[in-house]
Protein backbone atom coordinates (compact mmCIF):
# COMPACT_ATOMS: atom_id res chain seq x y z
CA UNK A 1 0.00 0.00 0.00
CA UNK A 2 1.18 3.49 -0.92
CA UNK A 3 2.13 5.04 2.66
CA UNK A 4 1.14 8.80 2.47
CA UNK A 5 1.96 11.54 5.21
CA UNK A 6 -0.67 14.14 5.54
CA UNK A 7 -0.69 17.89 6.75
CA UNK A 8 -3.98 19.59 7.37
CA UNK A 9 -4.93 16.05 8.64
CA UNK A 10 -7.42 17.32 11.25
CA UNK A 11 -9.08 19.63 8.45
CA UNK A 12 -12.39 18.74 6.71
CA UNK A 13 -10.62 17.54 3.77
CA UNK A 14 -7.94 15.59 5.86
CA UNK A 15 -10.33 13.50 7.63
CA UNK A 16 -11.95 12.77 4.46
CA UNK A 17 -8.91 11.29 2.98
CA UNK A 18 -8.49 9.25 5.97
CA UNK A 19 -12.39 8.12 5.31
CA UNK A 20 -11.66 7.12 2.28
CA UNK A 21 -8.11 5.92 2.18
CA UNK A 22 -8.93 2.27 2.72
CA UNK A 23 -10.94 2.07 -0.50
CA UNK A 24 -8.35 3.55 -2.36
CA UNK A 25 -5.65 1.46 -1.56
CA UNK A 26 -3.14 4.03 0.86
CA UNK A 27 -2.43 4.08 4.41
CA UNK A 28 -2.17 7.56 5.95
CA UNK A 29 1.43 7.18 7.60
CA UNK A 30 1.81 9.78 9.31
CA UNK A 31 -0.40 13.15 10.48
CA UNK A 32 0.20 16.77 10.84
CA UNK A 33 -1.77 19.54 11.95
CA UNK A 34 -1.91 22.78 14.61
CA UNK A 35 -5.36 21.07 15.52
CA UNK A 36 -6.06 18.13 17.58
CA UNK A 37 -2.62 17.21 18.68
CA UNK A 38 -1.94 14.19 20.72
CA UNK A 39 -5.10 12.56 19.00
CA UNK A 40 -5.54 9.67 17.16
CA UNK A 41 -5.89 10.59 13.58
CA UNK A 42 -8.44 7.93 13.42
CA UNK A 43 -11.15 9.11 16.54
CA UNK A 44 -10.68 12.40 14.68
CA UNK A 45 -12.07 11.27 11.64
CA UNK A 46 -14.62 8.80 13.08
CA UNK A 47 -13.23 5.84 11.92
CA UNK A 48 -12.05 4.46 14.82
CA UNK A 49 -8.52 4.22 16.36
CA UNK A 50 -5.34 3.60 14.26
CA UNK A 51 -2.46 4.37 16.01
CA UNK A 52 -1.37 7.07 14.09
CA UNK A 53 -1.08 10.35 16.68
CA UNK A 54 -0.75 14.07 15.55
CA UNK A 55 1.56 15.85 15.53
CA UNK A 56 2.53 19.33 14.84
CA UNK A 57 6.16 18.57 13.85
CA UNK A 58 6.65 18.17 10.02
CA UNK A 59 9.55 16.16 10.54
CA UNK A 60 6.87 13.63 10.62
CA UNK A 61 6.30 13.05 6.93
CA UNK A 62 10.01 12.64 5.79
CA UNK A 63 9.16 8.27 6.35
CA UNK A 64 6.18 7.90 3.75
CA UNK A 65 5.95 7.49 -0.09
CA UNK A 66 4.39 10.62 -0.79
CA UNK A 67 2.98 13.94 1.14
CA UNK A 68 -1.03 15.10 0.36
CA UNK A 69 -1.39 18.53 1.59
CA UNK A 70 -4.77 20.18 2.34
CA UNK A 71 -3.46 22.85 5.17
CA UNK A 72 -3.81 26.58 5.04
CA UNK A 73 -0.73 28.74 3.14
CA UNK A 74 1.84 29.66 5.55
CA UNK A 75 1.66 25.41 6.61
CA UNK A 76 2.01 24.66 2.92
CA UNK A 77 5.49 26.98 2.87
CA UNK A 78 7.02 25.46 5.52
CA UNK A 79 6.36 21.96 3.71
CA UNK A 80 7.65 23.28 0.83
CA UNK A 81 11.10 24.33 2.00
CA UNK A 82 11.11 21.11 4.34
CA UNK A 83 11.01 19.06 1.43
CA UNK A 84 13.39 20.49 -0.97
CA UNK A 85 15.91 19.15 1.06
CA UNK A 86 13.94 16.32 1.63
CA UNK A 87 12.80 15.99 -1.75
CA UNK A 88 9.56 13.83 -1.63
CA UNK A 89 6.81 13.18 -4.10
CA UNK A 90 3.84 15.70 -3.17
CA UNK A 91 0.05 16.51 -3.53
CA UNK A 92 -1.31 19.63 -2.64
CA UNK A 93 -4.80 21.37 -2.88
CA UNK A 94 -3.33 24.65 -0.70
CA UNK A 95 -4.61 27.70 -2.52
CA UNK A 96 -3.42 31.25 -1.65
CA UNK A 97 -0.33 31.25 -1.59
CA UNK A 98 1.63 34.15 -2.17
CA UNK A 99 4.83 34.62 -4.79
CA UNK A 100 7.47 33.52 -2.81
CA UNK A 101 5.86 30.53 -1.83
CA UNK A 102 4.62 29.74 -5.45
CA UNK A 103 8.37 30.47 -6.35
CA UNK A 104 9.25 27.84 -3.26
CA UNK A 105 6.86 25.18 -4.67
CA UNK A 106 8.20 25.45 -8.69
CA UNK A 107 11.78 25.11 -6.96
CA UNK A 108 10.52 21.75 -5.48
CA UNK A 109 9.11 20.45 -8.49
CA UNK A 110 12.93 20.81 -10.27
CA UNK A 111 13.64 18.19 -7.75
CA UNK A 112 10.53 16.45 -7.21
CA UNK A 113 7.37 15.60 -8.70
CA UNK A 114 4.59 17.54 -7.61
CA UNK A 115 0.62 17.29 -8.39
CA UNK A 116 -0.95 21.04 -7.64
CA UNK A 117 -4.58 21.71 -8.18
CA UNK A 118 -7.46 24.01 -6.58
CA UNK A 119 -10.24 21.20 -7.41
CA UNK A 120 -8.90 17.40 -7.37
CA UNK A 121 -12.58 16.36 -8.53
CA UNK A 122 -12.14 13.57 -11.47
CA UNK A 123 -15.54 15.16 -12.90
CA UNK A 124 -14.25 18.62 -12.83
CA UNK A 125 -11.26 17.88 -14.34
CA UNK A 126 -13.01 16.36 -17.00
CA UNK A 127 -15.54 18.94 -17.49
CA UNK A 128 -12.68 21.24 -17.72
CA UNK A 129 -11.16 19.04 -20.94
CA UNK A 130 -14.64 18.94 -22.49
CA UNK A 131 -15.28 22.24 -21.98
CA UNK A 132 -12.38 23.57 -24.16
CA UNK A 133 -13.41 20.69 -26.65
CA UNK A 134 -17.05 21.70 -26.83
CA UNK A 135 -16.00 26.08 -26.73
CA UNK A 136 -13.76 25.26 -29.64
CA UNK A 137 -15.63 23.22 -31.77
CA UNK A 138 -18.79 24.98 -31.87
CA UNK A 139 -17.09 28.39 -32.29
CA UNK A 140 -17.94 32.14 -32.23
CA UNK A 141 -21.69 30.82 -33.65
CA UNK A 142 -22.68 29.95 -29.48
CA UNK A 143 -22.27 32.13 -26.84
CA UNK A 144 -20.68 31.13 -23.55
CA UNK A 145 -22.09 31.58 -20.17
CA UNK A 146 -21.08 29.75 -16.58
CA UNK A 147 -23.37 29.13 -13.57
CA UNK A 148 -22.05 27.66 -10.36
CA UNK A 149 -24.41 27.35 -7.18
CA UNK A 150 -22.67 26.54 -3.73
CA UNK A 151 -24.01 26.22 -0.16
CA UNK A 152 -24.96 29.48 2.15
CA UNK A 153 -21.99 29.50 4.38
CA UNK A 154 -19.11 29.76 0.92
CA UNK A 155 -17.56 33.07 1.56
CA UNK A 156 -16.11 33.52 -2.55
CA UNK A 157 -17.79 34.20 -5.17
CA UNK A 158 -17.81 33.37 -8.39
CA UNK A 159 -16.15 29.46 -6.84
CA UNK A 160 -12.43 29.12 -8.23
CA UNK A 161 -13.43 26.19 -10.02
CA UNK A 162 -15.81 28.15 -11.88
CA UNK A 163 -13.30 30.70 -12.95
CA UNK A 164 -10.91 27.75 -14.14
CA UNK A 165 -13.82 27.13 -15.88
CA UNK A 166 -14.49 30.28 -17.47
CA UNK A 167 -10.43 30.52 -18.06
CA UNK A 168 -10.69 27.14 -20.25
CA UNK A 169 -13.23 28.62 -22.51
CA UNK A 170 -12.11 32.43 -22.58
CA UNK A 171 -8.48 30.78 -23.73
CA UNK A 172 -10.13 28.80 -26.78
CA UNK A 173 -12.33 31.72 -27.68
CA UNK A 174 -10.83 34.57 -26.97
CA UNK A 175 -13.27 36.25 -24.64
CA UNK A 176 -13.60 38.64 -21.60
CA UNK A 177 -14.64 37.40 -18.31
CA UNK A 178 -17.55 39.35 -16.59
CA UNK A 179 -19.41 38.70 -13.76
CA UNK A 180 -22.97 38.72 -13.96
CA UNK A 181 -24.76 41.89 -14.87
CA UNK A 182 -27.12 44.23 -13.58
CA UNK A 183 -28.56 47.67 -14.85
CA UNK A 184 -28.68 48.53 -18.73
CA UNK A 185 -25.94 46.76 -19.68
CA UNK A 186 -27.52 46.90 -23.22
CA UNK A 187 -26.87 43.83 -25.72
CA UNK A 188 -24.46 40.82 -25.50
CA UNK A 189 -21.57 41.62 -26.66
CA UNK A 190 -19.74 38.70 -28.62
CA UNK A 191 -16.44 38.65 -26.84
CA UNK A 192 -17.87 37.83 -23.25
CA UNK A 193 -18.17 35.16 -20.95
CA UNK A 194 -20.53 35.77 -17.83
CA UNK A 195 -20.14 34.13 -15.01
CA UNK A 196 -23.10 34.06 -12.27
CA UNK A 197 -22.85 32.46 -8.85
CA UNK A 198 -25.77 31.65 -6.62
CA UNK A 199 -25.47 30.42 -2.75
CA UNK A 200 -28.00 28.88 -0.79
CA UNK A 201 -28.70 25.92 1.68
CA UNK A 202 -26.04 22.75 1.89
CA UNK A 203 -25.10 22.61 -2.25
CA UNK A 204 -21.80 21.01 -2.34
CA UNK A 205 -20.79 22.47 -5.35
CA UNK A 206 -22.48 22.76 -9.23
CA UNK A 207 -21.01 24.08 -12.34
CA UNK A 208 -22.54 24.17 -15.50
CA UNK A 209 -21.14 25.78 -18.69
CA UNK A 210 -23.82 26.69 -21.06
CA UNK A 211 -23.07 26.98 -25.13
CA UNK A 212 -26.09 28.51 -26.27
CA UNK A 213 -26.23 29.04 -30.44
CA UNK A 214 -29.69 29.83 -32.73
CA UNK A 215 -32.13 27.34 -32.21
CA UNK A 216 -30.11 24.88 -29.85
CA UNK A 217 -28.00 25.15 -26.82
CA UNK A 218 -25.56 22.83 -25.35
CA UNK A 219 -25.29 22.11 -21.31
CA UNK A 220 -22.10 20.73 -19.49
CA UNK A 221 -22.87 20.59 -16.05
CA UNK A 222 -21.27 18.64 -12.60
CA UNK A 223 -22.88 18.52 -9.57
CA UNK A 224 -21.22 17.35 -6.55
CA UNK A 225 -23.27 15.36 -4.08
CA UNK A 226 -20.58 14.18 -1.71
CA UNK A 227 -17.09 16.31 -0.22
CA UNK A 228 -15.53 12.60 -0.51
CA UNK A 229 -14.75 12.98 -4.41
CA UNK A 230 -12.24 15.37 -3.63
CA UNK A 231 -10.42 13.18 -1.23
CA UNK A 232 -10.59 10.17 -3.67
CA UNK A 233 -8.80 12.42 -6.16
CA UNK A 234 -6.48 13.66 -4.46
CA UNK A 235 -6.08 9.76 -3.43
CA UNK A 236 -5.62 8.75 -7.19
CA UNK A 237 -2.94 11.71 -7.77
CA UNK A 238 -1.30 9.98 -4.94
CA UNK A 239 -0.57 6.56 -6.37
CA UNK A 240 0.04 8.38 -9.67
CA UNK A 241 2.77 10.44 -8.69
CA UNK A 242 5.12 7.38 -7.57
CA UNK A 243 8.13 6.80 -9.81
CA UNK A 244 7.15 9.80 -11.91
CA UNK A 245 9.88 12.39 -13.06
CA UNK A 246 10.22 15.86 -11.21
CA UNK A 247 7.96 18.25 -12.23
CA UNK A 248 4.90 20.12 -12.20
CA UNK A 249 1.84 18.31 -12.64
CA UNK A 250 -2.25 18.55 -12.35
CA UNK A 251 -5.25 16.34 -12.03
CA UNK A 252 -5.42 16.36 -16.18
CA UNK A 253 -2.16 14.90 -16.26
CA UNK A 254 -3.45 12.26 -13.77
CA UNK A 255 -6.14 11.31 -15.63
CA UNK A 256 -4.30 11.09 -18.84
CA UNK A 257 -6.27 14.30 -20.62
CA UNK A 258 -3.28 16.34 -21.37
CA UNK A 259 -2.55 16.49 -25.15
């Protein structure tokens, strides 16, 4: 079994990976987080005891196979300098970080292979792929236009998945990116994209691209149902990343999408 070493383990997303690790054929190694220290990464996560403590040293993680990181930015420096004189393979999902740590992070993957992505959904990553496929072939004849509903309590808006979104398209097409409208804005203009967001109750997360042309219009939409397809992703990147080269990578290069 692929040992992994996880920081941001007593996070939402960390307990899910432990949730789900079994299934997916890892063992979570070793666990690192400000949170919950002393604890058994296991009671955390409601799956019962597994003898794996946290800690809140990252020295931790240097004995595993690879490193998943789902922690907050200034944690996800720290691991980055750690191992680039460690070098070890690594996963992360840590947005917002700042230049010097993004500068940190392309140092490691000279050394190292790294997976990086803000959404490690497998349907995302393929809506993303037939996104650009659909944008492109239909052309300048169907007009573009994103909608993305999340839960009450997201704080962001538009979601950054639906701005990779509307990047994918806008980089086939050549458009502008707006964000919904309001007032006389007068016609559609042919060289935009708008992207609406709408929040309410417990949505997970749903993106749908719509390609709407005279007489017909074209829907790509995923909805997400369950938090745990992020965690099985970021699972899948996991076993991937063994035995590859250094470098940077993302979830389309894990799924074999990249052209």
């Amino acid at each position: 079994m692929t040992r992994v070493g996880l920081l941001g383990a007593a996070g939402r997303m960390g307990q899910s990976l432990v949730r789900v690790a079994p299934e997916e054929g890892v063992t979570v190694a070793a666990a690192v987080d400000r949170r919950e220290v002393g604890r058994d990464l296991g009671v955390v996560a409601g799956v019962g005891a597994l003898g794996v403590p946290i800690v809140a040293e990252m020295d931790a993680l240097r004995d595993v196979d690879v490193v998943v990181d789902f922690s907050l930015p200034d944690a996800a420096a720290q691991l980055v300098e750690l191992l680039r004189g460690e070098p070890l393979p690594l996963v992360t999902g840590t947005t917002g970080l700042d230049e010097g740590a993004q500068e940190a992070l392309a140092a490691l993957a000279e050394v190292a292979p790294v997976v990086a992505a803000p959404n490690f959904s497998q349907g995302v990553t393929l809506l993303f792929h037939l996104a650009s496929l659909a944008a492109a072939t239909l052309g300048e004849g169907f007009d573009a236009e994103i909608v993305e509903m999340h839960h009450r309590r997201k704080i962001d808006a538009p979601s950054g998945t639906a701005l990779r979104l509307a990047e994918v398209v806008a980089e086939v097409r050549g458009l502008r990116v707006v964000h919904a409208r309001s007032g006389q804005v007068g016609p559609r203009s042919d060289d935009e994209l708008a992207v609406l967001a709408l929040r309410g109750g417990d949505v997970v997360g749903e993106h749908t691209l719509l390609l709407q042309g005279m007489g017909e219009r074209l829907e790509l939409a995923h909805r997400a149902t369950d938090r745990a397809i992020f965690a099985r992703g970021a699972l899948r990147a996991a076993r991937w990343i063994l035995g590859r080269s250094p470098g940077r990578y993302d979830m389309s290069d894990v799924m074999g999408l990249r052209a």
